[in-house]
Protein backbone atom coordinates (compact mmCIF):
# COMPACT_ATOMS: atom_id res chain seq x y z
CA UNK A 1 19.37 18.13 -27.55
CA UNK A 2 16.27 17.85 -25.05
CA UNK A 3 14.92 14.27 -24.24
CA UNK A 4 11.90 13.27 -23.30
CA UNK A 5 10.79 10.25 -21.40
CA UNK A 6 7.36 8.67 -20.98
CA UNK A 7 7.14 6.19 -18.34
CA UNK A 8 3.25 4.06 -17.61
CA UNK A 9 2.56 2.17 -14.91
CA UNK A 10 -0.66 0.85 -13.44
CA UNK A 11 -0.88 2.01 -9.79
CA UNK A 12 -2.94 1.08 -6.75
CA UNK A 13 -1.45 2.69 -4.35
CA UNK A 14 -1.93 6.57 -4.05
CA UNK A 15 1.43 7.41 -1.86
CA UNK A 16 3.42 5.90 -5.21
CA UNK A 17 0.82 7.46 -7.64
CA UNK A 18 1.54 10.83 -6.00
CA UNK A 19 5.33 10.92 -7.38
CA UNK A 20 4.25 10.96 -10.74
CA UNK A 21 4.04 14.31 -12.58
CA UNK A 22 0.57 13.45 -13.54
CA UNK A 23 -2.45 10.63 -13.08
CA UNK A 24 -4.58 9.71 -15.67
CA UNK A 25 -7.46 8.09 -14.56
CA UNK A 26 -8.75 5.21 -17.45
CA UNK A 27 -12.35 3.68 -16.95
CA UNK A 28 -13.16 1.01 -19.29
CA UNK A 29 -10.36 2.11 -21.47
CA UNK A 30 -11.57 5.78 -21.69
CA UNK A 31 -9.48 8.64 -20.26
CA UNK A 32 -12.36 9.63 -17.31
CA UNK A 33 -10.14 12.24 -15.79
CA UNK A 34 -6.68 13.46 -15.03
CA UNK A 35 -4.78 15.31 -11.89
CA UNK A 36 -1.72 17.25 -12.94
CA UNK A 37 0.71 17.19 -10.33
CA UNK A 38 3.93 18.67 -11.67
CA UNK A 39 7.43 18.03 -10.75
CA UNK A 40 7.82 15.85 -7.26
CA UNK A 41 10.45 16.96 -5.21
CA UNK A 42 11.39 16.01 -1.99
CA UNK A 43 9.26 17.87 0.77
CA UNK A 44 5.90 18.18 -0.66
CA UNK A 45 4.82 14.76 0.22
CA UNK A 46 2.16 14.99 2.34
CA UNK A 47 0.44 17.77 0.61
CA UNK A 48 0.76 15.44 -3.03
CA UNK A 49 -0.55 12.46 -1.08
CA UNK A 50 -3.32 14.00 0.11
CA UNK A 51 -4.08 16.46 -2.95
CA UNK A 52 -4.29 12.20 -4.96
CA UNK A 53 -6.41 10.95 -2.20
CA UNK A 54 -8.85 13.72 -2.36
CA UNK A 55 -9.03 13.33 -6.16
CA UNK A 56 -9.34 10.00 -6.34
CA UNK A 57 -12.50 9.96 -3.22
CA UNK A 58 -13.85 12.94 -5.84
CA UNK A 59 -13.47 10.01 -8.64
CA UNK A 60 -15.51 7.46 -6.58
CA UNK A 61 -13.30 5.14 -5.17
């Protein structure tokens, strides 16, 4: 039997943001845009870090 596991968590900063699978990004509680990044795994850091901080200069901050 398979399990799944949803974890949330409000994040500031874009190194931790870039471990997640994926970032939803909420503006005034609407879903204004999401980055998939699959699986982390240990290597690909800087490329995830700077694929999240290129999204999020796209998304206006």
């Amino acid at each position: 039997m398979k399990r799944f596991y949803t974890a949330e968590a409000v994040q500031k900063d874009s190194r931790v943001a870039s471990r997640c699978d994926r970032i939803l990004y909420l503006l005034d509680g609407k879903l204004n845009g999401e980055l998939p990044l699959g699986k982390w795994a240990a290597g690909n850091e800087q490329k995830r870090e700077s694929a999240v901080a290129e999204w999020l200069h796209n998304m206006g901050w």
